[in-house]
N, C-alpha and C. Protein backbone atom coordinates (compact mmCIF):
# COMPACT_ATOMS: atom_id res chain seq x y z
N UNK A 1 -7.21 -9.28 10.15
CA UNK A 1 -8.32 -8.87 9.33
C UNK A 1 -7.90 -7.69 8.46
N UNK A 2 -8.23 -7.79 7.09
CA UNK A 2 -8.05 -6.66 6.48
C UNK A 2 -9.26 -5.75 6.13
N UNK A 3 -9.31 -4.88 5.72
CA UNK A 3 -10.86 -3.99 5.47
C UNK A 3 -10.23 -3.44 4.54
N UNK A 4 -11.68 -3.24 3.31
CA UNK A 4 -11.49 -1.68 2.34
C UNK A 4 -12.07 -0.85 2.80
N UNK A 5 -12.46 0.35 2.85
CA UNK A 5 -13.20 1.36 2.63
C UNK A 5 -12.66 2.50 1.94
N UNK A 6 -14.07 3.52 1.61
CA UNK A 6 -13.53 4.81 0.27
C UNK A 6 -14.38 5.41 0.90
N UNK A 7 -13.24 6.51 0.67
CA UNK A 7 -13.82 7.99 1.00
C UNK A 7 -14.36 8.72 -0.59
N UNK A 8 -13.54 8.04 -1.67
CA UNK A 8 -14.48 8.58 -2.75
C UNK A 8 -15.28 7.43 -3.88
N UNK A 9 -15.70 7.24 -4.85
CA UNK A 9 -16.53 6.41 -5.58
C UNK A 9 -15.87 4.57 -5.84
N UNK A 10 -14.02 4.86 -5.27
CA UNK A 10 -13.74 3.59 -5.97
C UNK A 10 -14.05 2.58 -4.89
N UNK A 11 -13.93 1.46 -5.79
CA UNK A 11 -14.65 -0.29 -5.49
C UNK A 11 -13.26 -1.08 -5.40
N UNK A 12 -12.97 -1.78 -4.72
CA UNK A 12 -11.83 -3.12 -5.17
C UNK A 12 -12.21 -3.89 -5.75
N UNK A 13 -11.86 -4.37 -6.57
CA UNK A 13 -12.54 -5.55 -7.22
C UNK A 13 -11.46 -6.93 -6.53
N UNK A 14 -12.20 -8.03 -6.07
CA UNK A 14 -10.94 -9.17 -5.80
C UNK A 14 -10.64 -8.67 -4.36
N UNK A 15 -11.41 -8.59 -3.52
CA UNK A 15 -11.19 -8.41 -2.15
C UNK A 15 -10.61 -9.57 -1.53
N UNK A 16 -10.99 -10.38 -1.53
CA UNK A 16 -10.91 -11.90 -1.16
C UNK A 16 -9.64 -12.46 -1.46
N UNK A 17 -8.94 -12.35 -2.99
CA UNK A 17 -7.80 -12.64 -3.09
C UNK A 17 -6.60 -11.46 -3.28
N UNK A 18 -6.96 -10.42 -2.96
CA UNK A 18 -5.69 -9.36 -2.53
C UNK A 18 -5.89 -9.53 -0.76
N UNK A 19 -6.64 -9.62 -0.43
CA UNK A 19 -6.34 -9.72 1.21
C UNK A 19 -5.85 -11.45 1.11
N UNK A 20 -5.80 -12.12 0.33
CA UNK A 20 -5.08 -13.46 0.48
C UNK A 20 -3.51 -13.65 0.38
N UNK A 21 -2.90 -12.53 -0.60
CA UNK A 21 -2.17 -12.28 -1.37
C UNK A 21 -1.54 -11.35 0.10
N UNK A 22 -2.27 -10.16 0.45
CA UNK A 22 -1.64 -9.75 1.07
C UNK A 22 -1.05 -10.76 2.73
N UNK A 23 -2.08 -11.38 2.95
CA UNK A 23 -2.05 -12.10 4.33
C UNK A 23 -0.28 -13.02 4.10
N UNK A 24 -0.26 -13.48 2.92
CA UNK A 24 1.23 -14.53 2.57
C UNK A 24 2.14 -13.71 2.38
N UNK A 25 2.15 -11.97 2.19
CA UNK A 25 3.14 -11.34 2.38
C UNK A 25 3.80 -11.50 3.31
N UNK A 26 2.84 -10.73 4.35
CA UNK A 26 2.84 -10.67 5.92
C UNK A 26 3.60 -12.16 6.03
N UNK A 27 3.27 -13.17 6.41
CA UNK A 27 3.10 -14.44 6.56
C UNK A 27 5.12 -14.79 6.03
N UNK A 28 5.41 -14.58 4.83
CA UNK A 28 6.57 -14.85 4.09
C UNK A 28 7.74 -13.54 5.05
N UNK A 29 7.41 -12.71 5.82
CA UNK A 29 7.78 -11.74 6.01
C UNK A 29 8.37 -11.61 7.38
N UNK A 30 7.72 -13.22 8.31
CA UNK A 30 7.63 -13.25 9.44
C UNK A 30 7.05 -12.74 10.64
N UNK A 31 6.25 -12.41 9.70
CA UNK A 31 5.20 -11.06 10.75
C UNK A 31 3.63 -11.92 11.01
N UNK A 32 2.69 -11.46 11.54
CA UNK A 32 1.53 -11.81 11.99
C UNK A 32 0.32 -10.58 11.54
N UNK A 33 -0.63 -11.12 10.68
CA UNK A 33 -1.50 -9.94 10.83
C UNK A 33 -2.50 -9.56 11.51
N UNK A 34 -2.36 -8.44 12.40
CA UNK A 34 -3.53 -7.81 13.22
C UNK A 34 -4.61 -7.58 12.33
N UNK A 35 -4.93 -6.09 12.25
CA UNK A 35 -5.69 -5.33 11.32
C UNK A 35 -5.29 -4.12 10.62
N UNK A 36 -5.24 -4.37 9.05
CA UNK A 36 -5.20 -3.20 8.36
C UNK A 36 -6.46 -2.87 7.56
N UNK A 37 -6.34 -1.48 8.04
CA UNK A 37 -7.27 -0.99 7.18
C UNK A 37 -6.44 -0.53 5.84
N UNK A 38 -7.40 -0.41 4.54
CA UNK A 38 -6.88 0.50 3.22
C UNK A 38 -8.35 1.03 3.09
N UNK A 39 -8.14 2.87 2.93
CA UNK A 39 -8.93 3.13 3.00
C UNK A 39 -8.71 4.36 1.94
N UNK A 40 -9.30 3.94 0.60
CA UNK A 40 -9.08 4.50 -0.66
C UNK A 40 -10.23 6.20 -0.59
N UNK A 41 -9.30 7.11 -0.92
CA UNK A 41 -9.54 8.44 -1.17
C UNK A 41 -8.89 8.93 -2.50
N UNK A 42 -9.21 10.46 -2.57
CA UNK A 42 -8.80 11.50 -3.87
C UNK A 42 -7.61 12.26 -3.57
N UNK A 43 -7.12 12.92 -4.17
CA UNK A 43 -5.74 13.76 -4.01
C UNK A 43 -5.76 14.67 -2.71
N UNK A 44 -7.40 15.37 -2.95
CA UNK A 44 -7.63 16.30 -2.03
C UNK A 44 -7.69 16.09 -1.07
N UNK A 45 -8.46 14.65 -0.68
CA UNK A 45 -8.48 14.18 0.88
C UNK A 45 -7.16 13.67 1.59
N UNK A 46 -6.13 12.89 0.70
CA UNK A 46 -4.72 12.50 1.05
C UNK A 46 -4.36 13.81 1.44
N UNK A 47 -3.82 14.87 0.61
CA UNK A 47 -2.95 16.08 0.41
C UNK A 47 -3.75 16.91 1.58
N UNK A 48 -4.57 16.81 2.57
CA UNK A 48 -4.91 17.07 3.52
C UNK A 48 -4.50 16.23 4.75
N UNK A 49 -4.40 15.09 5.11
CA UNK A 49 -3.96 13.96 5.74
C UNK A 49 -2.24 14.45 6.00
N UNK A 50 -1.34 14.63 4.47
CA UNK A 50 -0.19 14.78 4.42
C UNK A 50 0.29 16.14 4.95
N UNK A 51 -0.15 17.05 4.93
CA UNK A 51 -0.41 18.40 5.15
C UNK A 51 -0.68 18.32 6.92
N UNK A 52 -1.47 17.76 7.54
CA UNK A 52 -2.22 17.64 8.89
C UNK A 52 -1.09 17.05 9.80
N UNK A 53 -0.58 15.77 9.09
CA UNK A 53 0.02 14.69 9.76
C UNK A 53 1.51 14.94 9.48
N UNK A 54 2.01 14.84 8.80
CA UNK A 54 3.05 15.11 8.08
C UNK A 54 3.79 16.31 8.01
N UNK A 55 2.91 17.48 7.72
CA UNK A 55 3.71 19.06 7.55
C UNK A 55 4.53 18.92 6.14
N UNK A 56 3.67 17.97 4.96
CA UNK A 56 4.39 17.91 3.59
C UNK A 56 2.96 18.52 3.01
N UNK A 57 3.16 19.70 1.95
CA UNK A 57 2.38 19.71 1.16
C UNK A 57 2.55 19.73 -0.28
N UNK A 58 2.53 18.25 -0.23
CA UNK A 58 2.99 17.42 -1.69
C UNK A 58 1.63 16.73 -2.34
N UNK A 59 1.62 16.14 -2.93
CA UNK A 59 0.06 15.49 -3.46
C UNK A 59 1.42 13.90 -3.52
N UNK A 60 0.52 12.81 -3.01
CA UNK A 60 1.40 11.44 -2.40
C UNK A 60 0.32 10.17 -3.06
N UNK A 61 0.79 9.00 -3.01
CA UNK A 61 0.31 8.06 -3.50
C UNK A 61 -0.49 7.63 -2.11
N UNK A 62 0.16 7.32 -1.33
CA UNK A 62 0.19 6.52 -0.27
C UNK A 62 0.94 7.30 1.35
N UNK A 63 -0.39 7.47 2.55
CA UNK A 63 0.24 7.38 3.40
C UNK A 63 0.02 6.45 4.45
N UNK A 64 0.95 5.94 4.85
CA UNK A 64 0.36 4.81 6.12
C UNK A 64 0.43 4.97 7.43
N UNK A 65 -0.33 4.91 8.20
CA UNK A 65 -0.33 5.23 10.19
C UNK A 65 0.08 3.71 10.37
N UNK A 66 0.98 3.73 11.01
CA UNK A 66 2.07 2.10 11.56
C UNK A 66 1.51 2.17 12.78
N UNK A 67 0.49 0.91 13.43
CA UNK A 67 0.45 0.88 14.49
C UNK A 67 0.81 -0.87 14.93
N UNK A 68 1.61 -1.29 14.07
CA UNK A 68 2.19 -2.70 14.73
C UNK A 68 2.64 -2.35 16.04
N UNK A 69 2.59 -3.80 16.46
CA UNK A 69 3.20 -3.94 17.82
C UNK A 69 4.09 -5.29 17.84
N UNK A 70 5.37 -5.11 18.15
CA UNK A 70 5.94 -6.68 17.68
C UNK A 70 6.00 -7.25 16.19
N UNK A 71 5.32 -8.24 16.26
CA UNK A 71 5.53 -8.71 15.33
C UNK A 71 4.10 -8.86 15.04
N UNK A 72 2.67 -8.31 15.34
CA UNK A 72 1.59 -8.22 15.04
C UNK A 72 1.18 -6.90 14.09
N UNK A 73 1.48 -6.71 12.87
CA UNK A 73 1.13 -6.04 11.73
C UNK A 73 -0.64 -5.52 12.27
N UNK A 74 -0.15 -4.04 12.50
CA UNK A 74 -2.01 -3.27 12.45
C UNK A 74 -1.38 -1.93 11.62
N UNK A 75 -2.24 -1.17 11.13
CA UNK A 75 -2.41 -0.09 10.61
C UNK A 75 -3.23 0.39 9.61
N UNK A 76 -3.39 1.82 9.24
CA UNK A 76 -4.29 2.34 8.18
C UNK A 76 -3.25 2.71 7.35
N UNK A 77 -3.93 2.35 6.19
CA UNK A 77 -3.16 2.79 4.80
C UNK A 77 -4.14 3.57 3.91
N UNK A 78 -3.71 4.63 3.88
CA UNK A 78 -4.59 5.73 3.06
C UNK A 78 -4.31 5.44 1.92
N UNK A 79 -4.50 5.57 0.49
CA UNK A 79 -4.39 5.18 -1.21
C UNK A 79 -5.20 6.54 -1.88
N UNK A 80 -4.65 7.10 -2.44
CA UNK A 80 -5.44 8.01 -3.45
C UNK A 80 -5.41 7.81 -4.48
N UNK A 81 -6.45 7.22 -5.08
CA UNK A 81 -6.85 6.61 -6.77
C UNK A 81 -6.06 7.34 -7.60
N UNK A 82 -6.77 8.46 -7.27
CA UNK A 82 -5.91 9.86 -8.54
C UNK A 82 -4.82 9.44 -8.96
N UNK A 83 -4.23 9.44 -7.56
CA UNK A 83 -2.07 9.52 -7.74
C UNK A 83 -2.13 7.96 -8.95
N UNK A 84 -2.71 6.58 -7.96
CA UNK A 84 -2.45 5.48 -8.75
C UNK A 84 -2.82 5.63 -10.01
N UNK A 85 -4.01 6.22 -10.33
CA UNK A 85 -4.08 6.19 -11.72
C UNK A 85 -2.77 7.19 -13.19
N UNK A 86 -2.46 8.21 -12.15
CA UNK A 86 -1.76 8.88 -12.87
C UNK A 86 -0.70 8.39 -12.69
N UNK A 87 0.23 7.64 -11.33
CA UNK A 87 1.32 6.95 -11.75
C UNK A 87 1.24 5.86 -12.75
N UNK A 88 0.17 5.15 -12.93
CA UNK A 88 0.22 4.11 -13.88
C UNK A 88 0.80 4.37 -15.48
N UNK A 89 -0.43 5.69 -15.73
CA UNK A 89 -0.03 6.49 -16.77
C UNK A 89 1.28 6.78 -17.15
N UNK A 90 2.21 7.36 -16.33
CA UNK A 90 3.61 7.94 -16.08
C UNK A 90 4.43 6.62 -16.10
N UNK A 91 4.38 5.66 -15.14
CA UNK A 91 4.87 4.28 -15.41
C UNK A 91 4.89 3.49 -16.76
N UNK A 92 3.48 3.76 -17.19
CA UNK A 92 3.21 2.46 -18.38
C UNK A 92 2.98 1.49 -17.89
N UNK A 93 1.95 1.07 -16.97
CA UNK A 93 1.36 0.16 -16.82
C UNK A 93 0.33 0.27 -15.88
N UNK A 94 -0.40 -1.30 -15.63
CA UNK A 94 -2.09 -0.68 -15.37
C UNK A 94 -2.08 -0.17 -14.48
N UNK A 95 -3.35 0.20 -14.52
CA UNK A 95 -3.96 0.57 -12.76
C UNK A 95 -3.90 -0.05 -11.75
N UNK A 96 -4.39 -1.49 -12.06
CA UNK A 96 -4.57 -3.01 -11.10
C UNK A 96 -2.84 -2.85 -10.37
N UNK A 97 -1.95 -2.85 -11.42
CA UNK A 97 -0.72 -3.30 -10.91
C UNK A 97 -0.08 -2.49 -9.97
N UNK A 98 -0.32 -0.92 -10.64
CA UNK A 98 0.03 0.34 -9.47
C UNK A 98 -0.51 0.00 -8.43
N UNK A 99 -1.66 -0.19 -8.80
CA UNK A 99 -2.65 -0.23 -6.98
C UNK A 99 -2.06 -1.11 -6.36
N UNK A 100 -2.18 -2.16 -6.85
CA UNK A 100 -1.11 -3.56 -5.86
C UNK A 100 0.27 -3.11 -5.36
N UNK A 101 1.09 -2.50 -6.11
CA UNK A 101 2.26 -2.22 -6.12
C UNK A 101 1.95 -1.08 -4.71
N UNK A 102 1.51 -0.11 -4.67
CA UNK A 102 1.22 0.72 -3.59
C UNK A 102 0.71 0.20 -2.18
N UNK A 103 -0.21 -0.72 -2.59
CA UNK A 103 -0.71 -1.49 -1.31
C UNK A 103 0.57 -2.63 -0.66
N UNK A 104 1.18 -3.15 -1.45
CA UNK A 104 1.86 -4.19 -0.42
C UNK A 104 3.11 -3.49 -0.10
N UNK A 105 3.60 -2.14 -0.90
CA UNK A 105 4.42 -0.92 -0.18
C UNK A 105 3.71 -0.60 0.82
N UNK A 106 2.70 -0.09 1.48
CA UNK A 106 2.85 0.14 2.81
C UNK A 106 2.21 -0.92 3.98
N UNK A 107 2.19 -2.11 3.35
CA UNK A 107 2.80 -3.46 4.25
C UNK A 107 4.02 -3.83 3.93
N UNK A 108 4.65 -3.53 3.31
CA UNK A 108 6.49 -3.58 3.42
C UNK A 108 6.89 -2.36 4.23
N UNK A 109 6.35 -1.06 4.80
CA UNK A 109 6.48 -0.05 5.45
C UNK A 109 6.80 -0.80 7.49
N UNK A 110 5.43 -1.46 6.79
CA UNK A 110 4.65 -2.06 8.43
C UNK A 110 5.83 -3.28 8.74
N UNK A 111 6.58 -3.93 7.93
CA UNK A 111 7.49 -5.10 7.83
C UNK A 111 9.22 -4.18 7.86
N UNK A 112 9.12 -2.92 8.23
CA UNK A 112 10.58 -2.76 8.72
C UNK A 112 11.40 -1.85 7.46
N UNK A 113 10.49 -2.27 6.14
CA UNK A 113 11.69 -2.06 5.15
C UNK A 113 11.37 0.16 5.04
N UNK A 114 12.34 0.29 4.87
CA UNK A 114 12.37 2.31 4.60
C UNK A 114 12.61 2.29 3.04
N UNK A 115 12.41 3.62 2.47
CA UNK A 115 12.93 3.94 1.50
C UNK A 115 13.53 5.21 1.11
N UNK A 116 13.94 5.75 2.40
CA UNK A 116 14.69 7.25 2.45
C UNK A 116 15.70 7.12 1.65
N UNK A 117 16.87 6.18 1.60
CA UNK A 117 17.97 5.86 0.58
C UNK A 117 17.72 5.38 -0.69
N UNK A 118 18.52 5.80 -1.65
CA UNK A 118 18.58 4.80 -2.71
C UNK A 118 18.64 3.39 -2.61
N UNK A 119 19.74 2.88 -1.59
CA UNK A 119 20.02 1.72 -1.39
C UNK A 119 18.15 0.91 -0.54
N UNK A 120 17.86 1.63 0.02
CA UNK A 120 16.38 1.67 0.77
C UNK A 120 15.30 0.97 -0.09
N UNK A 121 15.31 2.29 -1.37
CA UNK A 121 14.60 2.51 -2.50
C UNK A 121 14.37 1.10 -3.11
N UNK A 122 16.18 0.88 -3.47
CA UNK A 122 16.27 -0.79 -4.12
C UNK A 122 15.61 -2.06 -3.66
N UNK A 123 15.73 -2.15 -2.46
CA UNK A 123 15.00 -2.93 -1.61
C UNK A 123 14.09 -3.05 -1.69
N UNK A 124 13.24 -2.06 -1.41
CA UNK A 124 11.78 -1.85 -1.31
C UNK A 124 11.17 -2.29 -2.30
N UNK A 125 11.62 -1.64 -3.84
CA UNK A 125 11.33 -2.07 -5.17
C UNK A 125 11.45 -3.78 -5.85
N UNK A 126 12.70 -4.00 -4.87
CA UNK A 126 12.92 -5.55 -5.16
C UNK A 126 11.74 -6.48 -4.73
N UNK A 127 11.35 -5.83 -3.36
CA UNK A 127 10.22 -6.46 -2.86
C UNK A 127 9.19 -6.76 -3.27
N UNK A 128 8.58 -5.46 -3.80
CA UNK A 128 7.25 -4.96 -4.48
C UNK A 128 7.04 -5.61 -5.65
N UNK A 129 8.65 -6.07 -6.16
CA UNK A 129 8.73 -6.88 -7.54
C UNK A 129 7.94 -8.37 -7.35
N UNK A 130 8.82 -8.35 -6.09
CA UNK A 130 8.58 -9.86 -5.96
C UNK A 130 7.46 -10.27 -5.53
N UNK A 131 6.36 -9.55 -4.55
CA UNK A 131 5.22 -9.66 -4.13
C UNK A 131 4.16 -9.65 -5.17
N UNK A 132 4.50 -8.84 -6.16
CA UNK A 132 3.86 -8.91 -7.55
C UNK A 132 3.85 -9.68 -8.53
N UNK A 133 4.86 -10.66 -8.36
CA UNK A 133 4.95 -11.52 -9.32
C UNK A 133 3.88 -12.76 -8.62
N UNK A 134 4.42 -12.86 -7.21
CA UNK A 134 3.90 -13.83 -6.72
C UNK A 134 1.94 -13.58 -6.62
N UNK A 135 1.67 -12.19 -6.80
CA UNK A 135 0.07 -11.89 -7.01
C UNK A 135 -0.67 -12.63 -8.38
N UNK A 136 0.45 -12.43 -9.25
CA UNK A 136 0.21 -12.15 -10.81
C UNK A 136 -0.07 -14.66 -10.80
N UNK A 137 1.15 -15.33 -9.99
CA UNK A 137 0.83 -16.39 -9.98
C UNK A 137 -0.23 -16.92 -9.26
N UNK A 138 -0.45 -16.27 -8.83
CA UNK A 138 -2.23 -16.40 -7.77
C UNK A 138 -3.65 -16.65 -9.12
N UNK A 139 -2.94 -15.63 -10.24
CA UNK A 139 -4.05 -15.74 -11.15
C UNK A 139 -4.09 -16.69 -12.15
């Protein structure tokens, strides 16, 4: 099962087919999905989370609590609009796509992959590529 919830004003739009999208990640990934939550907040509420949990006081896109077990995918994934909207900006491209791009990064988190290395980094990004393309053919 996946869930949204917000701690500040934003909405998902397309619940139904990003938790579809996300479920064939999982699924392509060899994994099983428990329950994730994404539970969309502001800079201030993340950069408190990161600060609490972490001992980083950075302002972050994305943090995720990993509570898989095996090969049964559970966890919370925190999202702060802010960051996505301003990485989009900084990127050059939309919002929709950042947000996606952030969300199936920390179900590629929950699926094993790191990104402490460059070589990490590549990976991760290759992924995110590819999970995105395969969103973008959903539409």
């Amino acid at each position: 099962m996946i869930s949204y919830n917000s701690e500040n004003t934003f909405k998902l739009d397309n619940e139904h087919q990003i938790s579809s999208w996300i479920e064939e990640v999982i699924t392509e990934e060899n994994f099983k999905l428990g329950e994730i939550n994404y539970i969309f907040c502001n800079d201030d509420y993340l950069h408190k989370l990161n600060m609490e949990f972490l001992q980083h006081d950075t302002l972050t896109d994305i943090i995720s609590f990993d509570y898989t077990v095996g090969k049964l995918i559970q966890g919370d994934i925190y999202v702060s609009t802010e960051r996505v909207a301003d990485n989009a900006k900084d990127f050059q491209v939309s919002f929709q796509e950042e947000l996606l791009r952030v969300m199936v990064h920390g179900v590629l988190h929950y699926c094993g992959y790191k990104d402490k290395t460059d070589a990490e980094a590549h990976t991760m990004r290759e992924k995110e590529n590819h999970y995105l393309q395969k969103f973008a053919n959903m539409q």
